[in-house]
Protein backbone atom coordinates (compact mmCIF):
# COMPACT_ATOMS: atom_id res chain seq x y z
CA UNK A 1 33.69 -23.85 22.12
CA UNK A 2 32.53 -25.35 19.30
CA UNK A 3 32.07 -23.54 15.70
CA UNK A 4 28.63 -24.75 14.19
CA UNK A 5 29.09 -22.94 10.65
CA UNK A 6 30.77 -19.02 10.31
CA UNK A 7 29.11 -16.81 12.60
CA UNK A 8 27.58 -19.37 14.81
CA UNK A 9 28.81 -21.04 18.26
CA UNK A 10 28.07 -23.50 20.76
CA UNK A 11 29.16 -22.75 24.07
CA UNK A 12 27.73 -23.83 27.62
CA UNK A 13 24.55 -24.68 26.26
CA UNK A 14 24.13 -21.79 24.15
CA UNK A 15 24.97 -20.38 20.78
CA UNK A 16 27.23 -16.88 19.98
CA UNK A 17 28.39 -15.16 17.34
CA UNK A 18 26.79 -12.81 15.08
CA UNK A 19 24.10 -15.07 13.62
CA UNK A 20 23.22 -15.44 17.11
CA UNK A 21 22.84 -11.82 18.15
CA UNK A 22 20.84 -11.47 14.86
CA UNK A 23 18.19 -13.76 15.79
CA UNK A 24 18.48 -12.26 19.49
CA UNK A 25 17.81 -8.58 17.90
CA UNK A 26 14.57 -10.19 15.93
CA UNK A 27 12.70 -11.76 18.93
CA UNK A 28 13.29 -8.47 20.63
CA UNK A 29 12.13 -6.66 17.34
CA UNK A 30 9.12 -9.25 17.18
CA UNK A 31 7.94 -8.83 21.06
CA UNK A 32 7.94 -5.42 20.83
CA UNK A 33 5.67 -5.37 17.92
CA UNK A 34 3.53 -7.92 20.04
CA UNK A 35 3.35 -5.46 22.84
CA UNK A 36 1.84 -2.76 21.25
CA UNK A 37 -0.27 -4.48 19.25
CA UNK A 38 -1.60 -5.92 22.65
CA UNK A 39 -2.16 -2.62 24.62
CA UNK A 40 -4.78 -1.19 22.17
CA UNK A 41 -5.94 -4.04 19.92
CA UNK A 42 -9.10 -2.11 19.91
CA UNK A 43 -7.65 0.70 17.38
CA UNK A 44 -7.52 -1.63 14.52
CA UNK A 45 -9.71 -3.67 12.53
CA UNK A 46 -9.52 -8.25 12.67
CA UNK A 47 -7.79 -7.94 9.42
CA UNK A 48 -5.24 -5.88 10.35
CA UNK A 49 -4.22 -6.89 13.97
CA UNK A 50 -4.02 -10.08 12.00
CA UNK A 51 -1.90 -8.33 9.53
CA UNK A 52 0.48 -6.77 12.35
CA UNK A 53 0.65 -10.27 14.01
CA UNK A 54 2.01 -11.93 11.17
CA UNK A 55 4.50 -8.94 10.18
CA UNK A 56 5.64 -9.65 13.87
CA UNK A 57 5.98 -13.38 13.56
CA UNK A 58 7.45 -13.18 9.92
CA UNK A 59 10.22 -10.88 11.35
CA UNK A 60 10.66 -12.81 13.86
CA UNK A 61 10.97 -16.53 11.72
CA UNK A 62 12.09 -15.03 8.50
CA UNK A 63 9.42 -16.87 6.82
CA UNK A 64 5.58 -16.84 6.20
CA UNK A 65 4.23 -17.77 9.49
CA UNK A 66 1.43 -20.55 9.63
CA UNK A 67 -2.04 -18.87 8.86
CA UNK A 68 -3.46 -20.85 12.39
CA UNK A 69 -0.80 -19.57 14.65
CA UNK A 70 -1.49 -16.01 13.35
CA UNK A 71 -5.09 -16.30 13.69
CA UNK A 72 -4.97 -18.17 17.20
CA UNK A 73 -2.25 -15.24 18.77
CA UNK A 74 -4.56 -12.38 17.09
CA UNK A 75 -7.37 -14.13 18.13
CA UNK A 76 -6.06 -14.39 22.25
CA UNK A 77 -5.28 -10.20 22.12
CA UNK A 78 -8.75 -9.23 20.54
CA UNK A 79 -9.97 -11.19 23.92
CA UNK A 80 -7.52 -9.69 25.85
CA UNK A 81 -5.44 -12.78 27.09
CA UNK A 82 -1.62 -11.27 27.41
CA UNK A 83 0.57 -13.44 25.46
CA UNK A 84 3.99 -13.05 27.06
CA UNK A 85 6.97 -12.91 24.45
CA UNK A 86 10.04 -13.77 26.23
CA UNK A 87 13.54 -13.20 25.16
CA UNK A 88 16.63 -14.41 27.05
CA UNK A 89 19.58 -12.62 26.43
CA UNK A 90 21.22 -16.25 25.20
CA UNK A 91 20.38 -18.27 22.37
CA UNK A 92 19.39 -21.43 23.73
CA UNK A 93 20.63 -25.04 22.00
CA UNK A 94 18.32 -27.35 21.98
């Protein structure tokens, strides 16, 4: 095992700890908020699923997500394309 900084580790191929778990918990948090924005994107306005997509994806990245990547995912769920969120239940190293 190998300690990356306090709260992070590097084990077979993937990091542990808390800091890892945390960012675990968010892409759940952040694909659940993509799924139901994607089974009714018809209830709310452009601006707003484009509003709910980049909540998702800020939650999920801590930061302000790119304006194209939130435009291009809301984009694919007003046309009805499924975008898959996947979350292992490791943190990958990459």
């Amino acid at each position: 095992m190998k300690i990356i900084e306090d709260g992070l580790y590097a084990h077979d191929q993937a990091a542990g700890g808390p800091l890892a778990e945390a960012a675990l918990r968010r892409a759940g948090e952040a694909g659940r908020r993509m799924e139901r924005l994607q089974q009714d994107p018809g209830a709310l306005t452009d601006a707003q699923l484009r509003d709910e997509v980049r909540r998702a994806l800020r939650h999920f990245m801590q930061r302000e997500p790119h304006i194209g990547q939130v435009t291009s995912l809301a984009g694919q769920i007003r046309r009805g394309t499924r975008c898959a969120w996947l979350v292992s239940d490791r943190l990958a190293l990459a």
